[in-house]
N, C-alpha and C. Protein backbone atom coordinates (compact mmCIF):
# COMPACT_ATOMS: atom_id res chain seq x y z
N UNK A 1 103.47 124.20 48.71
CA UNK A 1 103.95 125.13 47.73
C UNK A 1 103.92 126.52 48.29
N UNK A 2 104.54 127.10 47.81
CA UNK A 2 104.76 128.80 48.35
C UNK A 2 103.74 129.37 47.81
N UNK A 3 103.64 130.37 48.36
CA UNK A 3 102.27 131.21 48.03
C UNK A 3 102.64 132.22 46.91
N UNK A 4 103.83 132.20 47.19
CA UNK A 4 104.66 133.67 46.14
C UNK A 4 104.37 133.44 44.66
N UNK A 5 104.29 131.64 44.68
CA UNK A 5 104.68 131.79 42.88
C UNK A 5 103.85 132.42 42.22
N UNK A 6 103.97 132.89 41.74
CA UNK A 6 102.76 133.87 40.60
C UNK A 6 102.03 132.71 39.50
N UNK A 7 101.10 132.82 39.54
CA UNK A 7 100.09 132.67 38.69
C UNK A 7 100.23 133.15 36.95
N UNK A 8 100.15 132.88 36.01
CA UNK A 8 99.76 133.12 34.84
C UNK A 8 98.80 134.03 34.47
N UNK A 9 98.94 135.20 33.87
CA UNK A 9 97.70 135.82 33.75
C UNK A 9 97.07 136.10 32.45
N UNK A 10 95.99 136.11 31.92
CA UNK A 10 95.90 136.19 30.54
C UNK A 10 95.04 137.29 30.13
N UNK A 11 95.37 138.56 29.87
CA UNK A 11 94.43 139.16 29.76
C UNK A 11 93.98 139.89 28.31
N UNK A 12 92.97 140.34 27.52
CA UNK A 12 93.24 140.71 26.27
C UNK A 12 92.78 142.39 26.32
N UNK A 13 93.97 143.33 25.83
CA UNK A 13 93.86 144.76 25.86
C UNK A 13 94.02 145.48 24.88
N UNK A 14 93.16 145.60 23.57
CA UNK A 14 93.18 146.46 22.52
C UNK A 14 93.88 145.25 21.72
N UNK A 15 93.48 143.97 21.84
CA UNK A 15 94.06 143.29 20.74
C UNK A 15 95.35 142.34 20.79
N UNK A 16 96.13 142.73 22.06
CA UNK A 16 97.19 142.63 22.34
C UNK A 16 97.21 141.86 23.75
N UNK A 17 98.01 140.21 23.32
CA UNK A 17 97.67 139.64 24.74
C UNK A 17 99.25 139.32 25.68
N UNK A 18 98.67 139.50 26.62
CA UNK A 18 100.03 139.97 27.12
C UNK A 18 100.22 139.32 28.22
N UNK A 19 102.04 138.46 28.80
CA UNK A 19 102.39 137.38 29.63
C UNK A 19 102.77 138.09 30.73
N UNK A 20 101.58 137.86 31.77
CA UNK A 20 102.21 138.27 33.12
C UNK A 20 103.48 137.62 33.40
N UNK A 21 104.14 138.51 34.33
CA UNK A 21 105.55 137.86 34.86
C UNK A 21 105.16 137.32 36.00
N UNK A 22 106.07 136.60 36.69
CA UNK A 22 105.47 136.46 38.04
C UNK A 22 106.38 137.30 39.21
N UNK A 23 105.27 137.41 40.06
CA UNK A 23 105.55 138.06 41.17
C UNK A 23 106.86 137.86 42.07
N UNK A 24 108.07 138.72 41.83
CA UNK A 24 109.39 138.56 42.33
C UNK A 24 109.43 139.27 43.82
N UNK A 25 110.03 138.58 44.47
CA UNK A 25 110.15 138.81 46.00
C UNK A 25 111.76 139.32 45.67
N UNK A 26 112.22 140.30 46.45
CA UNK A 26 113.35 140.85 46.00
C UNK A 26 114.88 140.08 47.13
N UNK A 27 114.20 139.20 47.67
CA UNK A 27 115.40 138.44 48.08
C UNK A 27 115.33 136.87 47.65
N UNK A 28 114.54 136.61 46.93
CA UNK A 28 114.62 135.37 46.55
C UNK A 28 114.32 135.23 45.18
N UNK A 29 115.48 134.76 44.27
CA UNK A 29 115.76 134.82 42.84
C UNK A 29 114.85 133.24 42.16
N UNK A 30 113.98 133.86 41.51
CA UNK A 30 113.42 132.53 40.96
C UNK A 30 113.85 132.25 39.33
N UNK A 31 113.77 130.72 38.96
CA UNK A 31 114.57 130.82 37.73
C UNK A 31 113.22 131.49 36.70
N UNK A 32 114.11 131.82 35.87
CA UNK A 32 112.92 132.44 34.43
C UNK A 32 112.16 131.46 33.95
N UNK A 33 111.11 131.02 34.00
CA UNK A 33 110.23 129.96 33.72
C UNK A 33 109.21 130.61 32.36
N UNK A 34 109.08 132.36 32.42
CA UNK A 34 108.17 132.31 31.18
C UNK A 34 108.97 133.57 30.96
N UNK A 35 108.69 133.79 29.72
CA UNK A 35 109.38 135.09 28.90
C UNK A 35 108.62 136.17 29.44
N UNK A 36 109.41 137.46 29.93
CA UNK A 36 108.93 138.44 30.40
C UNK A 36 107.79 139.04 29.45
N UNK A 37 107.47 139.91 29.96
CA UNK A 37 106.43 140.70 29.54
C UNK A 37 105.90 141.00 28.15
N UNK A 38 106.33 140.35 27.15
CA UNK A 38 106.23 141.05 25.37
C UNK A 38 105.02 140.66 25.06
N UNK A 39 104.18 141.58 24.27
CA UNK A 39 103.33 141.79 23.62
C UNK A 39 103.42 140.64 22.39
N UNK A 40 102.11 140.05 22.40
CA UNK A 40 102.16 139.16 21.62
C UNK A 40 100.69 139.81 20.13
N UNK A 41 101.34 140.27 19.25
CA UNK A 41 100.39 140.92 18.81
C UNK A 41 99.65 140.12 17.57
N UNK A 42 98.21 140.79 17.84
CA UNK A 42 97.03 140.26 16.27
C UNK A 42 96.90 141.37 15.79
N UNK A 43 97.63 141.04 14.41
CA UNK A 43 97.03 142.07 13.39
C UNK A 43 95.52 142.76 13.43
N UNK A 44 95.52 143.77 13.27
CA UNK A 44 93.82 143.99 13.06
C UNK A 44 93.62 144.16 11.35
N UNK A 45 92.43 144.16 10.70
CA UNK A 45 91.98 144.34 10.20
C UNK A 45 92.73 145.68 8.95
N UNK A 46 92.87 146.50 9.81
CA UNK A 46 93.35 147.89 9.25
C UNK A 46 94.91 147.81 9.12
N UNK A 47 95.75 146.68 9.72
CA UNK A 47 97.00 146.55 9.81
C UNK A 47 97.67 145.97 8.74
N UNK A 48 96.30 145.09 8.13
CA UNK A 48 96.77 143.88 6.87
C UNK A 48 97.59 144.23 6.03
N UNK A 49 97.19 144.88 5.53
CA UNK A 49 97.07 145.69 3.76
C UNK A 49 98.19 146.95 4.07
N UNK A 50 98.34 147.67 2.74
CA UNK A 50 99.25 148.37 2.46
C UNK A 50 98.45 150.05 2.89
N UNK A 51 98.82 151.21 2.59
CA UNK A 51 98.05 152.30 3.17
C UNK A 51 98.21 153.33 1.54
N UNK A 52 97.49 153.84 1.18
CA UNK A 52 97.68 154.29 0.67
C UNK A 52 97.91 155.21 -0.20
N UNK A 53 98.60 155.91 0.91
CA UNK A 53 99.83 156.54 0.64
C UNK A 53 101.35 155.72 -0.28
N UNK A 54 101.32 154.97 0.93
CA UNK A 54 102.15 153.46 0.70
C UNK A 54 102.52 153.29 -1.09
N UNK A 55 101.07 152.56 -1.61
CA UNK A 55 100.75 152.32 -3.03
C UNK A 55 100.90 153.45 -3.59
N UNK A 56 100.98 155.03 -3.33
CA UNK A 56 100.95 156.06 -4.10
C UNK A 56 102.17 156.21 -4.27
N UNK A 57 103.16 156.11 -3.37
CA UNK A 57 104.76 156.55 -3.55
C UNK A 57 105.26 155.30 -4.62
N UNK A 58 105.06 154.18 -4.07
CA UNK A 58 105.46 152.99 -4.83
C UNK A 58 105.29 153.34 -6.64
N UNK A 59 103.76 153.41 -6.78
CA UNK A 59 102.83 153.62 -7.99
C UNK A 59 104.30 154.82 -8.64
N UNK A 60 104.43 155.74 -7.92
CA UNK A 60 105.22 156.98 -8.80
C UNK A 60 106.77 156.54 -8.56
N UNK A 61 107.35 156.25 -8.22
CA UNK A 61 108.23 155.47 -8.23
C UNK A 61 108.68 154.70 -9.24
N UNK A 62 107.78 153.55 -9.80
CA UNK A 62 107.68 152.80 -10.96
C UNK A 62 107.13 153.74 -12.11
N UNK A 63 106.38 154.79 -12.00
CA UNK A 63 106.61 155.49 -13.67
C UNK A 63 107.21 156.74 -13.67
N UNK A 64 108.30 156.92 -12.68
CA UNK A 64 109.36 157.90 -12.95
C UNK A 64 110.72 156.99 -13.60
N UNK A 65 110.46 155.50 -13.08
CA UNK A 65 111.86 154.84 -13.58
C UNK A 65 111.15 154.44 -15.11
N UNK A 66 109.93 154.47 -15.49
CA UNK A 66 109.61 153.24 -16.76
C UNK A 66 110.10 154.89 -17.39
N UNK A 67 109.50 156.08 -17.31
CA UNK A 67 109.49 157.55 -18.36
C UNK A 67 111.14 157.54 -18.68
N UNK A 68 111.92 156.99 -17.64
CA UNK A 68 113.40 157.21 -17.62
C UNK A 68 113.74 156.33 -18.87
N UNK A 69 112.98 154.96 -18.79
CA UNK A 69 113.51 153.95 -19.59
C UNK A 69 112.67 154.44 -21.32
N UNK A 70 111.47 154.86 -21.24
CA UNK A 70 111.18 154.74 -22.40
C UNK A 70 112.19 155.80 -22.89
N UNK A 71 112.63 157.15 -22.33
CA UNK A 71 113.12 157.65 -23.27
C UNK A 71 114.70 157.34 -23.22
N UNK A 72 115.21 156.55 -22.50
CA UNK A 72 116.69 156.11 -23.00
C UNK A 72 116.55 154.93 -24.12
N UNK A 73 115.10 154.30 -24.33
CA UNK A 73 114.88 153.30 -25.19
C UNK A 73 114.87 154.08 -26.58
N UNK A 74 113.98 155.31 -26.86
CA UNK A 74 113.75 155.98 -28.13
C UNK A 74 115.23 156.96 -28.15
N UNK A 75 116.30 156.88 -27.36
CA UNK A 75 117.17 157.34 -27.69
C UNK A 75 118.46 156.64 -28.21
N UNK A 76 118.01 155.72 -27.76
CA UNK A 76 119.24 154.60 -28.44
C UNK A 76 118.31 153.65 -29.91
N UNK A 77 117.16 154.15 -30.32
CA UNK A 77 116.80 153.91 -31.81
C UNK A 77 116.74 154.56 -32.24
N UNK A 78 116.96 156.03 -32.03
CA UNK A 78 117.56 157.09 -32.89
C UNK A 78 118.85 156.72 -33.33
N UNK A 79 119.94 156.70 -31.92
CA UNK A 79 121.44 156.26 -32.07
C UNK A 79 121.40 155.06 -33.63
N UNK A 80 120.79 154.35 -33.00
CA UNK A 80 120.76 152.75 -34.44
C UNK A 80 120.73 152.99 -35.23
N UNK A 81 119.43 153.86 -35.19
CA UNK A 81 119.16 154.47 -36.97
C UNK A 81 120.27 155.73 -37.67
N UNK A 82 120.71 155.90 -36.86
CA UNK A 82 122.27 157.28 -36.90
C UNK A 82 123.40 156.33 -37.15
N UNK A 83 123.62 154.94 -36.64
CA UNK A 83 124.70 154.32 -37.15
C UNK A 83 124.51 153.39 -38.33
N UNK A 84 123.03 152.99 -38.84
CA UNK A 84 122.67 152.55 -39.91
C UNK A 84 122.63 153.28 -41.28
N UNK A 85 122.43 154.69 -41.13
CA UNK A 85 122.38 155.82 -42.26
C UNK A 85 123.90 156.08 -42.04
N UNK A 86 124.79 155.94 -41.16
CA UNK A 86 126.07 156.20 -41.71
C UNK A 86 126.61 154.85 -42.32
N UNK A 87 126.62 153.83 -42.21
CA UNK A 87 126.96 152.66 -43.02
C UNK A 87 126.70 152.59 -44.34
N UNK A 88 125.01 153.03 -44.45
CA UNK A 88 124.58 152.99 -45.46
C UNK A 88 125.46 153.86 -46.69
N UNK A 89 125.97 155.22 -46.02
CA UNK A 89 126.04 156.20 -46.98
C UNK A 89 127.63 155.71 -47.14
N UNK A 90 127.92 155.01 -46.29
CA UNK A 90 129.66 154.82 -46.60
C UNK A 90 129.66 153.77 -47.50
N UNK A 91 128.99 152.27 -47.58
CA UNK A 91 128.68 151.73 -48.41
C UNK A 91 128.40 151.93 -49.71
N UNK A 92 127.51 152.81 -50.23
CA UNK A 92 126.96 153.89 -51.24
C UNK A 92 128.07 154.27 -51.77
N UNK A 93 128.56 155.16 -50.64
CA UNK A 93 129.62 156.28 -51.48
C UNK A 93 131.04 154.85 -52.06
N UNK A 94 131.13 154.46 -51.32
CA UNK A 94 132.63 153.22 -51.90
C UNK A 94 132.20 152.68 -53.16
N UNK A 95 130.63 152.39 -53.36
CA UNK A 95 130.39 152.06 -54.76
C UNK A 95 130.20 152.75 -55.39
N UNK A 96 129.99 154.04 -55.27
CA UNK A 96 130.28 155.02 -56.43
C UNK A 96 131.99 155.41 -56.87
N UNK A 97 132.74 155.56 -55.82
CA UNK A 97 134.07 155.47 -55.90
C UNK A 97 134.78 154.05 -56.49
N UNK A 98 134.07 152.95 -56.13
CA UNK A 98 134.28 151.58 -57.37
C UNK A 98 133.95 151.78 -58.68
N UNK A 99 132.43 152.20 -58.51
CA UNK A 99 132.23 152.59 -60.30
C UNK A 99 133.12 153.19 -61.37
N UNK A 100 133.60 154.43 -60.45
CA UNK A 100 134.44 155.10 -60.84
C UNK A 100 135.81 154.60 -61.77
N UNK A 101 136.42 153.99 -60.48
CA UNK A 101 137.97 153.69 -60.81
C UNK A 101 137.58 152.81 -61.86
N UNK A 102 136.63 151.68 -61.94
CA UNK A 102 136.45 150.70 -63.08
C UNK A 102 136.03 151.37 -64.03
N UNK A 103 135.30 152.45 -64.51
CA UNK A 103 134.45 152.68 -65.42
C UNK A 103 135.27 154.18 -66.47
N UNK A 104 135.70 154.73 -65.60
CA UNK A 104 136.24 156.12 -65.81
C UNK A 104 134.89 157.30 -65.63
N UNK A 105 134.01 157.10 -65.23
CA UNK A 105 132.86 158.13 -65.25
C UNK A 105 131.72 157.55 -63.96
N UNK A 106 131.41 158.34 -63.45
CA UNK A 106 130.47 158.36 -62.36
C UNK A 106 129.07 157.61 -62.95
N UNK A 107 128.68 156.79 -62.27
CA UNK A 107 126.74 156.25 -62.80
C UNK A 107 126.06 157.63 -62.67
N UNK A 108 125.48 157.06 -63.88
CA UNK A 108 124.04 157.68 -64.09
C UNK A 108 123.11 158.44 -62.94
N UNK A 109 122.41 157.20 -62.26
CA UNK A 109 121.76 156.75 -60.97
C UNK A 109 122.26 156.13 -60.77
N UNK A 110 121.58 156.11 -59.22
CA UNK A 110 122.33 154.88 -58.16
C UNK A 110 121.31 153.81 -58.88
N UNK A 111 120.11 153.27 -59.49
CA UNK A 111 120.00 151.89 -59.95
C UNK A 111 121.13 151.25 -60.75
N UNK A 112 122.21 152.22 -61.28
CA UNK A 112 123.49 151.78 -62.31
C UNK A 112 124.30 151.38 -61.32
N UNK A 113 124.45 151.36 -60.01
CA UNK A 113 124.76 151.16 -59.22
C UNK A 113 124.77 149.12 -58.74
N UNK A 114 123.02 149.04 -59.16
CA UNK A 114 122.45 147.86 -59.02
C UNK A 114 123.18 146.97 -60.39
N UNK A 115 122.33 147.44 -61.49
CA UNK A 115 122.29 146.83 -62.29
C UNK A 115 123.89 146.43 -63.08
N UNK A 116 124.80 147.19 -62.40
CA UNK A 116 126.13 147.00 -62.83
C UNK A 116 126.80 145.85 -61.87
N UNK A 117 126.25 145.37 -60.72
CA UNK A 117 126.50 145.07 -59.81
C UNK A 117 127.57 145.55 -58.27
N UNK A 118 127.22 146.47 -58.36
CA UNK A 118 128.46 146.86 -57.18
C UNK A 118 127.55 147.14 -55.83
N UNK A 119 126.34 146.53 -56.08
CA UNK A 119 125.63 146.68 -54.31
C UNK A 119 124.61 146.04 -55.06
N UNK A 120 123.85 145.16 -54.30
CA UNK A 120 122.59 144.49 -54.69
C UNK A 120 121.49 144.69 -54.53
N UNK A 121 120.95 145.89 -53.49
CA UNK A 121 120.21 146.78 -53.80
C UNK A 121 120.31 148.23 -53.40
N UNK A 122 119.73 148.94 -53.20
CA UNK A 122 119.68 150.42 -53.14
C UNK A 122 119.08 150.36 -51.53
N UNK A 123 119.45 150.77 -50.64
CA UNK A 123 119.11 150.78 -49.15
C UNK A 123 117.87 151.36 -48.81
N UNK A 124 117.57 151.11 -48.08
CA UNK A 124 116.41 152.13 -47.80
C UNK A 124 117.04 153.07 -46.62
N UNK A 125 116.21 154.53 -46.78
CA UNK A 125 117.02 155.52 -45.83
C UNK A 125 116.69 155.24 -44.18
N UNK A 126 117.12 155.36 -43.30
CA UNK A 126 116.56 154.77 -41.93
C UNK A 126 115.15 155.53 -40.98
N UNK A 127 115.50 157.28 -42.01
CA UNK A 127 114.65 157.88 -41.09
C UNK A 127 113.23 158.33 -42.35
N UNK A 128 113.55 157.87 -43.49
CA UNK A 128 112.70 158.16 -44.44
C UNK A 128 111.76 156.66 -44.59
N UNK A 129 112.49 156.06 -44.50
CA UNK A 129 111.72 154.28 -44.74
C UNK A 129 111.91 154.27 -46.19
N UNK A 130 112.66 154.67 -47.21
CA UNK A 130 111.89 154.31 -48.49
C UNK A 130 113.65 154.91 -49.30
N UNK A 131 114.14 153.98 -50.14
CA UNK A 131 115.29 153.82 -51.14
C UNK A 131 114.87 154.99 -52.24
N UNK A 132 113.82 155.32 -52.32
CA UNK A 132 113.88 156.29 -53.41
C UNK A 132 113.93 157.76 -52.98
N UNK A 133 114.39 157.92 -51.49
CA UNK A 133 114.41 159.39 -51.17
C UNK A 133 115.87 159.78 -50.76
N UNK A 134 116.60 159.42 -51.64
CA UNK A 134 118.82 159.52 -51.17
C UNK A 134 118.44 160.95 -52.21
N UNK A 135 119.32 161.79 -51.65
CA UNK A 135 119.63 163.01 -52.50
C UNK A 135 120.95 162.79 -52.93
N UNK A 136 120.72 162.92 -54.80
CA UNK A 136 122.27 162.81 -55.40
C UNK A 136 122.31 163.65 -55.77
N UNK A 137 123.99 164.01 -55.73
CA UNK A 137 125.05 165.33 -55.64
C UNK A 137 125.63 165.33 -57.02
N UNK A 138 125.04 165.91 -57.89
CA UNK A 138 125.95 165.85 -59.93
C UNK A 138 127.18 165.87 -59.26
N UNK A 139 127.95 165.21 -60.44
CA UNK A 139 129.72 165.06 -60.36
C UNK A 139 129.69 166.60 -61.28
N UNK A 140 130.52 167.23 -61.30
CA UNK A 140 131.31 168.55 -62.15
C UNK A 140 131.45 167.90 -63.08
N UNK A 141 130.87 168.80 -64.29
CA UNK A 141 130.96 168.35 -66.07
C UNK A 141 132.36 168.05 -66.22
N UNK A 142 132.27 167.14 -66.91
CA UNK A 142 133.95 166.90 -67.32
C UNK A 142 134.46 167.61 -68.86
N UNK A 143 135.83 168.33 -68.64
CA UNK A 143 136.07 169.35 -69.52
C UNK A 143 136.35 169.06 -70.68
N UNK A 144 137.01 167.79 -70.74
CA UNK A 144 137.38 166.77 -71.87
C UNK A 144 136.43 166.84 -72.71
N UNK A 145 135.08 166.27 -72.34
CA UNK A 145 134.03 165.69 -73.15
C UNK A 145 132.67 166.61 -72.71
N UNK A 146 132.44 167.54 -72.86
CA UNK A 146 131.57 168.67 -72.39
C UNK A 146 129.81 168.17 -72.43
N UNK A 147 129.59 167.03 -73.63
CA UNK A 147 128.53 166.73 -73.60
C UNK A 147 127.73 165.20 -73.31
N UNK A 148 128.84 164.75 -72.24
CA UNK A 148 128.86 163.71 -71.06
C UNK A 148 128.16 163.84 -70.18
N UNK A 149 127.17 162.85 -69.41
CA UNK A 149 126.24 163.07 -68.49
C UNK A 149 126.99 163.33 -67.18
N UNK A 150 126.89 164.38 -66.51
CA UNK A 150 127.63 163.83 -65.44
C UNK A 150 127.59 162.59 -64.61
N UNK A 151 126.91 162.65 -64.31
CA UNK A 151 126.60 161.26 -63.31
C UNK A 151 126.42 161.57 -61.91
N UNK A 152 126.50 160.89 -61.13
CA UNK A 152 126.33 160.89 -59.49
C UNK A 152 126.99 160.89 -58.90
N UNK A 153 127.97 161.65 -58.15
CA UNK A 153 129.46 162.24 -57.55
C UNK A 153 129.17 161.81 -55.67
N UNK A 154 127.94 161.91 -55.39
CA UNK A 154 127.83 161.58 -53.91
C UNK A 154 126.12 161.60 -53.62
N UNK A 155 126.08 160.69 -52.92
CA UNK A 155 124.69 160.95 -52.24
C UNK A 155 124.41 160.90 -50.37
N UNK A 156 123.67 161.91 -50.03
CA UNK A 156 122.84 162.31 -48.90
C UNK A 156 121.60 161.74 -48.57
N UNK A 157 121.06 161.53 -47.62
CA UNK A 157 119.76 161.48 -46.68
C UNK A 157 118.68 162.52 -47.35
N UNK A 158 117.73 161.87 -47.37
CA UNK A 158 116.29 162.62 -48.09
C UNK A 158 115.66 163.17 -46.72
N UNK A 159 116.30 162.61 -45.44
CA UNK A 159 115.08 163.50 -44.13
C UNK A 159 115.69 164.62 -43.88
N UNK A 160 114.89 165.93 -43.01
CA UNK A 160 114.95 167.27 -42.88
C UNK A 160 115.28 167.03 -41.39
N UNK A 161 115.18 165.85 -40.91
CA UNK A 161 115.38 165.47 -39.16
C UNK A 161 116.73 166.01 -39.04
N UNK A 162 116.90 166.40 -37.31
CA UNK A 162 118.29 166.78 -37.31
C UNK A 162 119.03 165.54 -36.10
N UNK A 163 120.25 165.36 -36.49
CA UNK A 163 120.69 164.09 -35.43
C UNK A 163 121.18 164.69 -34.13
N UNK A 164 121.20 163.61 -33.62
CA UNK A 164 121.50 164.07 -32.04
C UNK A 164 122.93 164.97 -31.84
N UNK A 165 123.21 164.81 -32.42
CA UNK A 165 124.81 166.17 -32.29
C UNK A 165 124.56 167.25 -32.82
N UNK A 166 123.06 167.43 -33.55
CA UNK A 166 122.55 168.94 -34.01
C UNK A 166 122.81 169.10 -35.14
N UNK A 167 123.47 168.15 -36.43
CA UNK A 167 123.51 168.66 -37.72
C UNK A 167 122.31 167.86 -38.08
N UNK A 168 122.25 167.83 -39.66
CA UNK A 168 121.25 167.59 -40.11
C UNK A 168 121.54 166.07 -40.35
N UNK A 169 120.64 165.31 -41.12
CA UNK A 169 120.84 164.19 -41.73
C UNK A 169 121.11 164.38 -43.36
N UNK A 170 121.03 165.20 -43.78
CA UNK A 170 121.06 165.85 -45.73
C UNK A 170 122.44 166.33 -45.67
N UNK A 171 123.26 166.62 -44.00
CA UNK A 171 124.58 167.21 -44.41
C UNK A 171 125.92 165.99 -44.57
N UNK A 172 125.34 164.79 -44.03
CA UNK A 172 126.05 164.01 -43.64
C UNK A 172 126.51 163.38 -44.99
């Protein structure tokens, strides 16, 4: 056997064990028998795990996106409750405008509302929680009959909250 072929070497340096090549004579081409030189590395100890820094960027990361979400969450149950108090009041108002055309005179209260049947109950307001806080609007005395109750011509929102386009909820 030739003396040239190189030997295997195994040595361990900071962790890292590493494949001698073998010894090339520069006129005689030997085939590649082991993978050149790469570092074959062991984790250490300190390498495992995350750093952290690492966990700190991550950590703020996840509650800059959740602060994003809670408040697009409490902004679209405002929105709900803004498209529920307008249903409500359009509902409302059509049965007072039913009362009307059938009756010739505006209800009393909105329970005349109930008890006549033209809605089956009285809503509750969205931002008040509670059916007994609608602000009703007197109808104009009627000239005919001067000592006629007026009755209830329109009703509004009992909250002082203002909606997201900046009017109120009492103007709506």
């Amino acid at each position: 056997m030739d003396c040239r072929i190189a030997r295997i070497e195994r040595s361990r340096v900071r962790g890292v064990r590493h494949v001698a090549r073998p010894s090339v004579h520069p006129s005689i081409h030997y085939p590649i028998t082991q993978l050149p030189n790469y570092p074959i590395r062991e984790r250490s100890i300190r390498e495992r795990g995350f750093t952290l820094i690492e966990l700190t960027v991550v950590v703020s990361i996840i509650m800059i996106l959740a602060a994003i979400g809670v408040a697009q969450y409490r902004q679209s149950v405002i929105y709900a409750r803004e498209g529920v108090l307008k249903e409500d009041l359009f509902r409302m108002r059509d049965a007072i405008d039913q009362f009307y055309a059938d009756k010739g005179s505006y209800p009393s209260t909105l329970d005349a509302l109930v008890s006549d049947g033209y809605v089956r109950k009285i809503p509750d307001d969205p931002f008040t929680k509670s059916n007994s806080s609608w602000q009703t609007v007197p109808a104009e005395p009627d000239p005919n009959n001067p000592t006629a109750e007026a009755g209830v011509y329109d009703v509004k929102s009992g909250s002082d909250a203002t909606a997201l386009d900046g009017t109120k909820y009492a103007e709506w």
